[in-house]
PDB file of N, CA and C in Angstrom:
ATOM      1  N   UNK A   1       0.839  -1.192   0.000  1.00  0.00           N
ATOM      2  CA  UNK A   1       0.000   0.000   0.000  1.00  0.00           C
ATOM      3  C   UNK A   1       0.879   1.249   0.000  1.00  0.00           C
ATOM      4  N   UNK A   2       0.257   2.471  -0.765  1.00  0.00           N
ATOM      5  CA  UNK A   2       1.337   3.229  -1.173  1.00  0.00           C
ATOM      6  C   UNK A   2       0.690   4.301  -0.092  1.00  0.00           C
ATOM      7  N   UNK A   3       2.116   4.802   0.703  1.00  0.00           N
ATOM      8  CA  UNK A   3       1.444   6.239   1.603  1.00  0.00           C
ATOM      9  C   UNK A   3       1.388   7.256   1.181  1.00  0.00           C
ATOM     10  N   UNK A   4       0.336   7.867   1.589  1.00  0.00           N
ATOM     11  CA  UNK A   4       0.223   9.546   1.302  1.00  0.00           C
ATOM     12  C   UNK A   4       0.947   9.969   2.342  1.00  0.00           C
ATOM     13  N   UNK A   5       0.920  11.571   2.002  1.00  0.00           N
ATOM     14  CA  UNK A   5       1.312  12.539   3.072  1.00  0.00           C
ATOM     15  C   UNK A   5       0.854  12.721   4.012  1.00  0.00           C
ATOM     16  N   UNK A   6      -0.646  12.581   3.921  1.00  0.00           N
ATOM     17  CA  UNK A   6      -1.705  12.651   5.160  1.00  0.00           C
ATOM     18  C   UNK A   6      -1.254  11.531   6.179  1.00  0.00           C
ATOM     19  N   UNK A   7      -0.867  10.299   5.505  1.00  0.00           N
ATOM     20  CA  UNK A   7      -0.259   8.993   6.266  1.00  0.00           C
ATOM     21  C   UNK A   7       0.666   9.718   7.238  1.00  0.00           C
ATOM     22  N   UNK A   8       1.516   9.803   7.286  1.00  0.00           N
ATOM     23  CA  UNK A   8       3.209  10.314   7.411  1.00  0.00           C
ATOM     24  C   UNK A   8       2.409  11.936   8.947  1.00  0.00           C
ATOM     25  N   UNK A   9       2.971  11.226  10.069  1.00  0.00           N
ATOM     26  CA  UNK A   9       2.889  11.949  10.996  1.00  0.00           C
ATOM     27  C   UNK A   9       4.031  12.535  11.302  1.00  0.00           C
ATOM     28  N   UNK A  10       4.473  13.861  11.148  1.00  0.00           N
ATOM     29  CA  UNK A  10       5.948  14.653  11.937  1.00  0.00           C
ATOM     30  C   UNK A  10       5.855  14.872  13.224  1.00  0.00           C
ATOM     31  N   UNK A  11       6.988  14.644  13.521  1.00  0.00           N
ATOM     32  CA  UNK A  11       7.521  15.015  14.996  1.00  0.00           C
ATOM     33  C   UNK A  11       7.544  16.521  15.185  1.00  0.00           C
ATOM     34  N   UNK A  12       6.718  16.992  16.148  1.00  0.00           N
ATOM     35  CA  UNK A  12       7.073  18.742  16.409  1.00  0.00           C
ATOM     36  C   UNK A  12       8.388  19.229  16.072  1.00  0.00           C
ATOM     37  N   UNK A  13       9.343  18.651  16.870  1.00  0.00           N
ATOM     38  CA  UNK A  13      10.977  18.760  15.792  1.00  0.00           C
ATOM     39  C   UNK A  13      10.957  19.022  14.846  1.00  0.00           C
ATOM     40  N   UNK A  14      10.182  18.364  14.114  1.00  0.00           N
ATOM     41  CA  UNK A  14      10.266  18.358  12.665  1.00  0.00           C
ATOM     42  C   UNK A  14       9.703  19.385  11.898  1.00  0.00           C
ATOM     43  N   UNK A  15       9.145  19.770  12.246  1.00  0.00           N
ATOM     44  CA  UNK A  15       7.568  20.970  11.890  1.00  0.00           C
ATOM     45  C   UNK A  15       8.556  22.114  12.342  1.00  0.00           C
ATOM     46  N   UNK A  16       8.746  22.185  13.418  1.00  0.00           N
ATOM     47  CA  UNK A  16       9.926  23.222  13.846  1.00  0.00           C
ATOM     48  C   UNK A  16      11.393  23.696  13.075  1.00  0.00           C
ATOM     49  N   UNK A  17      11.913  22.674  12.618  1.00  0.00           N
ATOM     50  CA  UNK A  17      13.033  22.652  11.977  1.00  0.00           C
ATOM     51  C   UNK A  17      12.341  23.154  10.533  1.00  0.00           C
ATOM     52  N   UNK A  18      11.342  22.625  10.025  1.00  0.00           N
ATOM     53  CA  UNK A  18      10.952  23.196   8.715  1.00  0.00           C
ATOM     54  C   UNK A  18      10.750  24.590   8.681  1.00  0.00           C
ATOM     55  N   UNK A  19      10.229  25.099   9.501  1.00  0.00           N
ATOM     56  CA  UNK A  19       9.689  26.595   9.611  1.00  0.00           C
ATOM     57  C   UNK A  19      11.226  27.330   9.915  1.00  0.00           C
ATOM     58  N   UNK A  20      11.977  27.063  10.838  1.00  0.00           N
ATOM     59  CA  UNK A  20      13.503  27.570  11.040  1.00  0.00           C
ATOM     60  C   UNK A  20      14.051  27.721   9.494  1.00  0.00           C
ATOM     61  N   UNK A  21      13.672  26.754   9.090  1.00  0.00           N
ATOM     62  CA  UNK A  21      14.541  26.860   7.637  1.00  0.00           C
ATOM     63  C   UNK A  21      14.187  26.900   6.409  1.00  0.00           C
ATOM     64  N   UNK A  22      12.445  27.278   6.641  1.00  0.00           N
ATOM     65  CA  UNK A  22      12.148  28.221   5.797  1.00  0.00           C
ATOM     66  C   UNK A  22      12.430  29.794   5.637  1.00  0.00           C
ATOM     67  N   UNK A  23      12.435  30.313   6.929  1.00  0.00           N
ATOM     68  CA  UNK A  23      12.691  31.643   7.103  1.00  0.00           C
ATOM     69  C   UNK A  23      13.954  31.769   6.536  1.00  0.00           C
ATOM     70  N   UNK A  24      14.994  31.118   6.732  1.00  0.00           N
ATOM     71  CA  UNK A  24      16.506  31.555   6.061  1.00  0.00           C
ATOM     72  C   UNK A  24      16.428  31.304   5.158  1.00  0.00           C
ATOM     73  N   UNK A  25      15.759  31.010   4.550  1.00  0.00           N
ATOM     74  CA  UNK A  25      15.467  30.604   2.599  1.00  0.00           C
ATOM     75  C   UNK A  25      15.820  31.733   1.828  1.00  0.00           C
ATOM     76  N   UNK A  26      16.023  33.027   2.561  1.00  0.00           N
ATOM     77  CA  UNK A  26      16.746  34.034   1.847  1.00  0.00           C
ATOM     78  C   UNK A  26      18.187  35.086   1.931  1.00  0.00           C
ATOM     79  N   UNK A  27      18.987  35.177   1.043  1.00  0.00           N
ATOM     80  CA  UNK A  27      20.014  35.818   1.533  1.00  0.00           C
ATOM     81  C   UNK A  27      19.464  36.867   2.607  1.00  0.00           C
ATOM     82  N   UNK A  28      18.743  37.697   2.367  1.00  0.00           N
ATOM     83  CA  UNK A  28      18.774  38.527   3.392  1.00  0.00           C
ATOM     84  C   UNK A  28      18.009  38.649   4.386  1.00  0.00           C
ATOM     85  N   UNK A  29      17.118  37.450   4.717  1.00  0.00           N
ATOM     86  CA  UNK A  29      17.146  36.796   6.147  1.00  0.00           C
ATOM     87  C   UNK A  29      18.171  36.631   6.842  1.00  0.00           C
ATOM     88  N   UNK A  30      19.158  36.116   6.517  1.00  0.00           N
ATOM     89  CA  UNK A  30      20.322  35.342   6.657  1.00  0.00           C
ATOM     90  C   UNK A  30      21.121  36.760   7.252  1.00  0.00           C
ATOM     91  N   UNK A  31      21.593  37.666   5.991  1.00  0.00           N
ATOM     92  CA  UNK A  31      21.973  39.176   6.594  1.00  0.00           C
ATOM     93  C   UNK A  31      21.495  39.523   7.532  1.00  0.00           C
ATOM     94  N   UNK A  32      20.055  39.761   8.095  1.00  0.00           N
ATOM     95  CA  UNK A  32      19.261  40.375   9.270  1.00  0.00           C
ATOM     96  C   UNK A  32      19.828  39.976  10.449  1.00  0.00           C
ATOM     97  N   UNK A  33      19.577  38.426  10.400  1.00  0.00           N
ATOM     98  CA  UNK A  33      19.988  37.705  11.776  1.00  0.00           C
ATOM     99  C   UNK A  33      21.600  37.764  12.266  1.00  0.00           C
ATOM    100  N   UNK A  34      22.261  38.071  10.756  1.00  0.00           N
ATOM    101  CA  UNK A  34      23.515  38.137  11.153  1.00  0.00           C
ATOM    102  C   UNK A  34      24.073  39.602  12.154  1.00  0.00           C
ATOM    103  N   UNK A  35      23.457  40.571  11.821  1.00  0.00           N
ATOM    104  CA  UNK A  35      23.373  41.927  11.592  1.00  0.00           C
ATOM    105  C   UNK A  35      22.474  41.768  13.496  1.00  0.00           C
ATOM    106  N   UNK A  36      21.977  41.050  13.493  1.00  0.00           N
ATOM    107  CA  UNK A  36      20.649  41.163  14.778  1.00  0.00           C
ATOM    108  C   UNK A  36      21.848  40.487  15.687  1.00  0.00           C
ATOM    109  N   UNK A  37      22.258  39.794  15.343  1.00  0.00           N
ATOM    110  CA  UNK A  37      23.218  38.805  16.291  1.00  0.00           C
ATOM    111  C   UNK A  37      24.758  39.309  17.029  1.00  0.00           C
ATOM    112  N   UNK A  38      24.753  40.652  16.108  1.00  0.00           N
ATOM    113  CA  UNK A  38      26.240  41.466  16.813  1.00  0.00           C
ATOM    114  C   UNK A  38      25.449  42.942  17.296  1.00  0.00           C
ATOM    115  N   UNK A  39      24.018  42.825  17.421  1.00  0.00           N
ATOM    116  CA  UNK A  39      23.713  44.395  18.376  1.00  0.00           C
ATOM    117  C   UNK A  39      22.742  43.505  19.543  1.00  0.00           C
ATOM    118  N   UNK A  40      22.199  44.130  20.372  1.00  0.00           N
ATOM    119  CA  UNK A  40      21.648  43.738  21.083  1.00  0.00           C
ATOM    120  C   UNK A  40      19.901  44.003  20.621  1.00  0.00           C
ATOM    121  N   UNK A  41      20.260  45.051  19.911  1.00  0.00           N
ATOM    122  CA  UNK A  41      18.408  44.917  19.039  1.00  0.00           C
ATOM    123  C   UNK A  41      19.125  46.014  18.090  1.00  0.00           C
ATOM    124  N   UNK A  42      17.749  46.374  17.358  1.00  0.00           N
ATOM    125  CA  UNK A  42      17.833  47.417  16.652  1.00  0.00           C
ATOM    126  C   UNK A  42      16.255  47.724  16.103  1.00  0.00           C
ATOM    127  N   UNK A  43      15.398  48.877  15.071  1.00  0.00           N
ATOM    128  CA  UNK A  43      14.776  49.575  14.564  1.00  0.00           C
ATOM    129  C   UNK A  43      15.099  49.316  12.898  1.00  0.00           C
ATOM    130  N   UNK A  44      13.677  48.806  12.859  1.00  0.00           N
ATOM    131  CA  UNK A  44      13.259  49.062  11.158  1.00  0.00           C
ATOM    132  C   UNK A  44      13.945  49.690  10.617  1.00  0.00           C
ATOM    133  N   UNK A  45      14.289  50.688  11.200  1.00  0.00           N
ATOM    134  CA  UNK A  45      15.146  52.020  10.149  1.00  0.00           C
ATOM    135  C   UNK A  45      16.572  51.491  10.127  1.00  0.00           C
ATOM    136  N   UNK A  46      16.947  51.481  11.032  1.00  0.00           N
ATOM    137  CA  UNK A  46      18.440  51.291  11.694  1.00  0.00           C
ATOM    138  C   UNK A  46      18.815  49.919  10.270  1.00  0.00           C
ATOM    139  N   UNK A  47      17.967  48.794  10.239  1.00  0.00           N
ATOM    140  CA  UNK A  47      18.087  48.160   9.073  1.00  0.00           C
ATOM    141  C   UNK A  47      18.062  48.200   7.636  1.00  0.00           C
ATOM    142  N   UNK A  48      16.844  49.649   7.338  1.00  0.00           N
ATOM    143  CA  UNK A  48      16.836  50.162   6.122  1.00  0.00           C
ATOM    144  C   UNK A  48      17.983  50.947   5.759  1.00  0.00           C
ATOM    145  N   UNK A  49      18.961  51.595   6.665  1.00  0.00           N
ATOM    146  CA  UNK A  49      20.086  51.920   6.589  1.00  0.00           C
ATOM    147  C   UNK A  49      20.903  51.696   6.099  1.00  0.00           C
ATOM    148  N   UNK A  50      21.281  49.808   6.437  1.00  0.00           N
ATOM    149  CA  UNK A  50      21.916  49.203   6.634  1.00  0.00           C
ATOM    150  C   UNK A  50      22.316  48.425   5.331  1.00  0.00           C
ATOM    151  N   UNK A  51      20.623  48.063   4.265  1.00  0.00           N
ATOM    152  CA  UNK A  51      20.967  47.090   3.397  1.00  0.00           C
ATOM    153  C   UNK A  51      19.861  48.060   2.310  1.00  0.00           C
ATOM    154  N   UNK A  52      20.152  47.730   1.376  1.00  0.00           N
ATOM    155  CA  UNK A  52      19.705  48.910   0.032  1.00  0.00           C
ATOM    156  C   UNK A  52      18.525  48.098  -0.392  1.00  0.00           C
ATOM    157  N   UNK A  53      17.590  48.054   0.394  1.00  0.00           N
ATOM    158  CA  UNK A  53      16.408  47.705   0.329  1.00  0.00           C
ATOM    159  C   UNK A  53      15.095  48.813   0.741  1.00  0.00           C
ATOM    160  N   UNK A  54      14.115  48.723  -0.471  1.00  0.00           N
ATOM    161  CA  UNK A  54      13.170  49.670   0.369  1.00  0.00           C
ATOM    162  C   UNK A  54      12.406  48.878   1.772  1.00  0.00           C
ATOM    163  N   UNK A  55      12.155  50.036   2.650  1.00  0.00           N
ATOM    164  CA  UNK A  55      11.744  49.783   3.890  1.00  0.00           C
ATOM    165  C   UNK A  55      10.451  48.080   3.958  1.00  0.00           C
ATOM    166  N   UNK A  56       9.659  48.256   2.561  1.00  0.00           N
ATOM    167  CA  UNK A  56       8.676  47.704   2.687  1.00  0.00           C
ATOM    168  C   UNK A  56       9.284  45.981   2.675  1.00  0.00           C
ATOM    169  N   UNK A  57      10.388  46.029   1.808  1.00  0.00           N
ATOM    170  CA  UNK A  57      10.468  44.609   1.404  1.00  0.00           C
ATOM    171  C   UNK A  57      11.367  44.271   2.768  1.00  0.00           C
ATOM    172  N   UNK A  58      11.910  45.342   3.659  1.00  0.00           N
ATOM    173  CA  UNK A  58      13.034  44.673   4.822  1.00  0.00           C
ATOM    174  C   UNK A  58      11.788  44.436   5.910  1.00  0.00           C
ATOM    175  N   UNK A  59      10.375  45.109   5.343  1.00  0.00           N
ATOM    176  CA  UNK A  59       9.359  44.649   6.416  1.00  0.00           C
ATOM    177  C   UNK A  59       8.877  43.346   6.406  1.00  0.00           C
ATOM    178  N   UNK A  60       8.663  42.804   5.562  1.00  0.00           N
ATOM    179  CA  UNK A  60       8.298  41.718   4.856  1.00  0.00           C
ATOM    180  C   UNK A  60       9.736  40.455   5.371  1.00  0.00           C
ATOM    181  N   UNK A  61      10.753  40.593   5.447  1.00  0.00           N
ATOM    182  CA  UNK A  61      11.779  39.720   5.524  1.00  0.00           C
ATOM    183  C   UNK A  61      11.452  39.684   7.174  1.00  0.00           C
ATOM    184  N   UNK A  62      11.467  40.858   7.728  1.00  0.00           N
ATOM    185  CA  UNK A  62      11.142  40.771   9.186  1.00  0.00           C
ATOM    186  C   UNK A  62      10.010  39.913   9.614  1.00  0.00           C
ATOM    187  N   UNK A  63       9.011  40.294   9.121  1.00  0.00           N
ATOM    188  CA  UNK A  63       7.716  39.316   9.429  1.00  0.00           C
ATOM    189  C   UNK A  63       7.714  37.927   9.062  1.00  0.00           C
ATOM    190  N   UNK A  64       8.963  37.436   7.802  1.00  0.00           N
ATOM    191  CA  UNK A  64       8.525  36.226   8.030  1.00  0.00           C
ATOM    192  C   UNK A  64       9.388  35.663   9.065  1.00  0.00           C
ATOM    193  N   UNK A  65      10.915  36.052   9.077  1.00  0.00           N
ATOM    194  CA  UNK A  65      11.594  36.066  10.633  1.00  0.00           C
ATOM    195  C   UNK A  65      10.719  35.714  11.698  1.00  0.00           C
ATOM    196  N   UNK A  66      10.056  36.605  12.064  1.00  0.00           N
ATOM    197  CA  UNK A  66       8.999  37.172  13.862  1.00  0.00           C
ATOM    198  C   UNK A  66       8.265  35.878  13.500  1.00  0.00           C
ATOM    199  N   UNK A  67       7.898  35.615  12.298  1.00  0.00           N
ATOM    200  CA  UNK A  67       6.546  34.543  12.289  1.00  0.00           C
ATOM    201  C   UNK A  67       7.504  33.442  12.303  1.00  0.00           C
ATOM    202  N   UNK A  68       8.538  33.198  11.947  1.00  0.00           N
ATOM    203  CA  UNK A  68       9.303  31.923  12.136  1.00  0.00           C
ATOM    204  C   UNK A  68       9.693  31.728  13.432  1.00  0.00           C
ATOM    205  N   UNK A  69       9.672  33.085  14.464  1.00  0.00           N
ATOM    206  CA  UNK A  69      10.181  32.919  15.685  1.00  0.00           C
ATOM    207  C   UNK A  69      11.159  33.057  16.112  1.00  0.00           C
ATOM    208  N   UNK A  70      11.944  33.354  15.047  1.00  0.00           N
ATOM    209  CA  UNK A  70      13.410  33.743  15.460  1.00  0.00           C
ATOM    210  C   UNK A  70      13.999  34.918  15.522  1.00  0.00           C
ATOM    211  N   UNK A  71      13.135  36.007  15.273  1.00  0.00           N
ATOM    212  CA  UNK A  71      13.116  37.378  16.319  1.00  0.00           C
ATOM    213  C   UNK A  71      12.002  37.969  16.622  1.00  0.00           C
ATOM    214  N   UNK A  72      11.998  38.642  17.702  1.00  0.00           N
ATOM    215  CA  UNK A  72      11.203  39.419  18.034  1.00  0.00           C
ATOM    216  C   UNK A  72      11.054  40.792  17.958  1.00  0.00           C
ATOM    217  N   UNK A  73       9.919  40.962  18.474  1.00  0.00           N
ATOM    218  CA  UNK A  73       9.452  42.640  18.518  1.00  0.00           C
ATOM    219  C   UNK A  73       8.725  43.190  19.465  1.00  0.00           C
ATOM    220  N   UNK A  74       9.407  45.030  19.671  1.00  0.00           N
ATOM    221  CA  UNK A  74       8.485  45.445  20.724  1.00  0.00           C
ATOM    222  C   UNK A  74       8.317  46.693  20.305  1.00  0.00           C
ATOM    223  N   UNK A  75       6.519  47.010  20.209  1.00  0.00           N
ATOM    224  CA  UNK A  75       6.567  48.415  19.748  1.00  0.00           C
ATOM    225  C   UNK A  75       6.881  49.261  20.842  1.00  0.00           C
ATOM    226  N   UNK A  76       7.483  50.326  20.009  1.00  0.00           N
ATOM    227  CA  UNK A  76       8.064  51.404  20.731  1.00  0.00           C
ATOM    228  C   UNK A  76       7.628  52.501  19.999  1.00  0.00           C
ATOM    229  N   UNK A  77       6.627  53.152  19.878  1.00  0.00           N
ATOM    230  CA  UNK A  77       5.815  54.015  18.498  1.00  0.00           C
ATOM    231  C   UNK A  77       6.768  54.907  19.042  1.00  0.00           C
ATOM    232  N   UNK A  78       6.865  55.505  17.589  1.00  0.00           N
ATOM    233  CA  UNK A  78       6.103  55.136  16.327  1.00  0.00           C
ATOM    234  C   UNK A  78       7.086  54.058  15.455  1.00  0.00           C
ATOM    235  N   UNK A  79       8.292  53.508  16.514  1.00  0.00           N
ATOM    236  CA  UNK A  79       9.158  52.246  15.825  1.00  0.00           C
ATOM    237  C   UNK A  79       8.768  50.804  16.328  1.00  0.00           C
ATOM    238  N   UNK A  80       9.629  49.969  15.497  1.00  0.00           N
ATOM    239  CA  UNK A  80       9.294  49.224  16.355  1.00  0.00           C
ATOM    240  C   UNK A  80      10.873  48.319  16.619  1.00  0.00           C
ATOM    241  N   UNK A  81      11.416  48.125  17.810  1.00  0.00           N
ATOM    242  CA  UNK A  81      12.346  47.466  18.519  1.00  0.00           C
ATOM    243  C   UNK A  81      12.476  45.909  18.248  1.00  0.00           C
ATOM    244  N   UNK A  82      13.694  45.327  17.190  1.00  0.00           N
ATOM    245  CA  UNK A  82      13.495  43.820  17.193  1.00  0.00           C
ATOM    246  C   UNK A  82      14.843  43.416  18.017  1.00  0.00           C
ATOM    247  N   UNK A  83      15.015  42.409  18.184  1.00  0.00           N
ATOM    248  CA  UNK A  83      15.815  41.222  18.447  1.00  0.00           C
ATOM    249  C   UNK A  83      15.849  40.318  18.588  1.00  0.00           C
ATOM    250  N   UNK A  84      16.964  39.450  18.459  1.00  0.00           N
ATOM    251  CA  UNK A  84      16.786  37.922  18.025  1.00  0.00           C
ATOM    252  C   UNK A  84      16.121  37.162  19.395  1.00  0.00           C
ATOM    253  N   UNK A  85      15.079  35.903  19.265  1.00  0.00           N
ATOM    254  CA  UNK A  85      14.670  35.176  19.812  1.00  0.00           C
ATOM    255  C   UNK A  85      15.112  34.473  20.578  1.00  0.00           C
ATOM    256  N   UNK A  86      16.326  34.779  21.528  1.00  0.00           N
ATOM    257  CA  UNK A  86      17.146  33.921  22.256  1.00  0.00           C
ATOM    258  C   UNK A  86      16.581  32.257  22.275  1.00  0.00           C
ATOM    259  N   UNK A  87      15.595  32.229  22.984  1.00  0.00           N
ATOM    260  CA  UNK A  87      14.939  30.559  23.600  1.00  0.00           C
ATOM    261  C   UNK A  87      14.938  30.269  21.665  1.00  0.00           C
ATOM    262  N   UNK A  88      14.168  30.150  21.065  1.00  0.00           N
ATOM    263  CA  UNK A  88      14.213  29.839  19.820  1.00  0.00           C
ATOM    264  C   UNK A  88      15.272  29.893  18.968  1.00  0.00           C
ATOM    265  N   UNK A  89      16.106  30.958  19.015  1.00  0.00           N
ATOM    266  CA  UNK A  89      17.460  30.751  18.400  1.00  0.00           C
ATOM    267  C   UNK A  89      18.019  29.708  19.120  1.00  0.00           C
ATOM    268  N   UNK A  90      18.414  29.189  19.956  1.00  0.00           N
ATOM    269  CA  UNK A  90      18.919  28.418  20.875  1.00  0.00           C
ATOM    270  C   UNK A  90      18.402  26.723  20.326  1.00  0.00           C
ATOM    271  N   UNK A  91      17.190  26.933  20.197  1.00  0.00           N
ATOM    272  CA  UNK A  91      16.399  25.932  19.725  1.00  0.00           C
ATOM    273  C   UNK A  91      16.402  25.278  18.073  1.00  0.00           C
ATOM    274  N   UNK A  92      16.788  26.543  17.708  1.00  0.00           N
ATOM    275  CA  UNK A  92      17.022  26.053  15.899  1.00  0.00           C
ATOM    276  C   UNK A  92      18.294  25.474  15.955  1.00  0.00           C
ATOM    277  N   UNK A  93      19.378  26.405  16.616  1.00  0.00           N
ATOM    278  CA  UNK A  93      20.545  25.661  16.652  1.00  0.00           C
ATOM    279  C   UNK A  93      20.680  24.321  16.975  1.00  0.00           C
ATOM    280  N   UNK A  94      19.836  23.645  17.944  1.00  0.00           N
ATOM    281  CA  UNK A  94      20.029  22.424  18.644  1.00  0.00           C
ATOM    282  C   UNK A  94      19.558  21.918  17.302  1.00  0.00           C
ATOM    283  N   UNK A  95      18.039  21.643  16.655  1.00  0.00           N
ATOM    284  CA  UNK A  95      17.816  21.153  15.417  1.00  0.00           C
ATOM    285  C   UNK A  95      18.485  20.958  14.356  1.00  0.00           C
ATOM    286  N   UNK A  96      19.079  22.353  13.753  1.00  0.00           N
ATOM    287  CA  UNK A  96      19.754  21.857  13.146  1.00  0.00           C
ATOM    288  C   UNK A  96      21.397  20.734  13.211  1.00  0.00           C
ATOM    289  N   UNK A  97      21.576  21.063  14.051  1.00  0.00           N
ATOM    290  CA  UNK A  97      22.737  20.210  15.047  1.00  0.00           C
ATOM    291  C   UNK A  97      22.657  18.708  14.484  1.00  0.00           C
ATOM    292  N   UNK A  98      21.362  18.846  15.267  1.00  0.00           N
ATOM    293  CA  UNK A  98      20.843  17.202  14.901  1.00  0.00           C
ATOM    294  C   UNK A  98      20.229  16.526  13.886  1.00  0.00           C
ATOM    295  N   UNK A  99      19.807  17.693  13.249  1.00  0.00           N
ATOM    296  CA  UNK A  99      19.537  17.226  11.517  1.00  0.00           C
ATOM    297  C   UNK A  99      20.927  16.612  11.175  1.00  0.00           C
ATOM    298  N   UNK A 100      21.869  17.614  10.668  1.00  0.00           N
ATOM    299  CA  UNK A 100      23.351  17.286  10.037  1.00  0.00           C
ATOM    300  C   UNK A 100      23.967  16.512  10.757  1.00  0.00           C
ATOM    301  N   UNK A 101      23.642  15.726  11.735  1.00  0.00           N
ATOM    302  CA  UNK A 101      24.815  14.598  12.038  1.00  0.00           C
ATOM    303  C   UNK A 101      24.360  13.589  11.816  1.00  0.00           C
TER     304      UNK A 101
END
Protein backbone atom coordinates (compact mmCIF):
# COMPACT_ATOMS: atom_id res chain seq x y z
CA UNK A 1 0.00 0.00 0.00
CA UNK A 2 1.34 3.23 -1.17
CA UNK A 3 1.44 6.24 1.60
CA UNK A 4 0.22 9.55 1.30
CA UNK A 5 1.31 12.54 3.07
CA UNK A 6 -1.70 12.65 5.16
CA UNK A 7 -0.26 8.99 6.27
CA UNK A 8 3.21 10.31 7.41
CA UNK A 9 2.89 11.95 11.00
CA UNK A 10 5.95 14.65 11.94
CA UNK A 11 7.52 15.01 15.00
CA UNK A 12 7.07 18.74 16.41
CA UNK A 13 10.98 18.76 15.79
CA UNK A 14 10.27 18.36 12.66
CA UNK A 15 7.57 20.97 11.89
CA UNK A 16 9.93 23.22 13.85
CA UNK A 17 13.03 22.65 11.98
CA UNK A 18 10.95 23.20 8.71
CA UNK A 19 9.69 26.60 9.61
CA UNK A 20 13.50 27.57 11.04
CA UNK A 21 14.54 26.86 7.64
CA UNK A 22 12.15 28.22 5.80
CA UNK A 23 12.69 31.64 7.10
CA UNK A 24 16.51 31.55 6.06
CA UNK A 25 15.47 30.60 2.60
CA UNK A 26 16.75 34.03 1.85
CA UNK A 27 20.01 35.82 1.53
CA UNK A 28 18.77 38.53 3.39
CA UNK A 29 17.15 36.80 6.15
CA UNK A 30 20.32 35.34 6.66
CA UNK A 31 21.97 39.18 6.59
CA UNK A 32 19.26 40.38 9.27
CA UNK A 33 19.99 37.70 11.78
CA UNK A 34 23.52 38.14 11.15
CA UNK A 35 23.37 41.93 11.59
CA UNK A 36 20.65 41.16 14.78
CA UNK A 37 23.22 38.80 16.29
CA UNK A 38 26.24 41.47 16.81
CA UNK A 39 23.71 44.39 18.38
CA UNK A 40 21.65 43.74 21.08
CA UNK A 41 18.41 44.92 19.04
CA UNK A 42 17.83 47.42 16.65
CA UNK A 43 14.78 49.58 14.56
CA UNK A 44 13.26 49.06 11.16
CA UNK A 45 15.15 52.02 10.15
CA UNK A 46 18.44 51.29 11.69
CA UNK A 47 18.09 48.16 9.07
CA UNK A 48 16.84 50.16 6.12
CA UNK A 49 20.09 51.92 6.59
CA UNK A 50 21.92 49.20 6.63
CA UNK A 51 20.97 47.09 3.40
CA UNK A 52 19.70 48.91 0.03
CA UNK A 53 16.41 47.70 0.33
CA UNK A 54 13.17 49.67 0.37
CA UNK A 55 11.74 49.78 3.89
CA UNK A 56 8.68 47.70 2.69
CA UNK A 57 10.47 44.61 1.40
CA UNK A 58 13.03 44.67 4.82
CA UNK A 59 9.36 44.65 6.42
CA UNK A 60 8.30 41.72 4.86
CA UNK A 61 11.78 39.72 5.52
CA UNK A 62 11.14 40.77 9.19
CA UNK A 63 7.72 39.32 9.43
CA UNK A 64 8.52 36.23 8.03
CA UNK A 65 11.59 36.07 10.63
CA UNK A 66 9.00 37.17 13.86
CA UNK A 67 6.55 34.54 12.29
CA UNK A 68 9.30 31.92 12.14
CA UNK A 69 10.18 32.92 15.69
CA UNK A 70 13.41 33.74 15.46
CA UNK A 71 13.12 37.38 16.32
CA UNK A 72 11.20 39.42 18.03
CA UNK A 73 9.45 42.64 18.52
CA UNK A 74 8.48 45.44 20.72
CA UNK A 75 6.57 48.42 19.75
CA UNK A 76 8.06 51.40 20.73
CA UNK A 77 5.81 54.02 18.50
CA UNK A 78 6.10 55.14 16.33
CA UNK A 79 9.16 52.25 15.83
CA UNK A 80 9.29 49.22 16.36
CA UNK A 81 12.35 47.47 18.52
CA UNK A 82 13.50 43.82 17.19
CA UNK A 83 15.82 41.22 18.45
CA UNK A 84 16.79 37.92 18.02
CA UNK A 85 14.67 35.18 19.81
CA UNK A 86 17.15 33.92 22.26
CA UNK A 87 14.94 30.56 23.60
CA UNK A 88 14.21 29.84 19.82
CA UNK A 89 17.46 30.75 18.40
CA UNK A 90 18.92 28.42 20.88
CA UNK A 91 16.40 25.93 19.73
CA UNK A 92 17.02 26.05 15.90
CA UNK A 93 20.54 25.66 16.65
CA UNK A 94 20.03 22.42 18.64
CA UNK A 95 17.82 21.15 15.42
CA UNK A 96 19.75 21.86 13.15
CA UNK A 97 22.74 20.21 15.05
CA UNK A 98 20.84 17.20 14.90
CA UNK A 99 19.54 17.23 11.52
CA UNK A 100 23.35 17.29 10.04
CA UNK A 101 24.81 14.60 12.04
Amino acid sequence: MKRTTEDIKYELSTEELARFAKALGHPVRIAILKYLGHQSCCFTGDLVDIFPLAQSTISQHIKELKNAGLIQGEIRPPKVKYCIDKENWEKAKHLFEDFFK
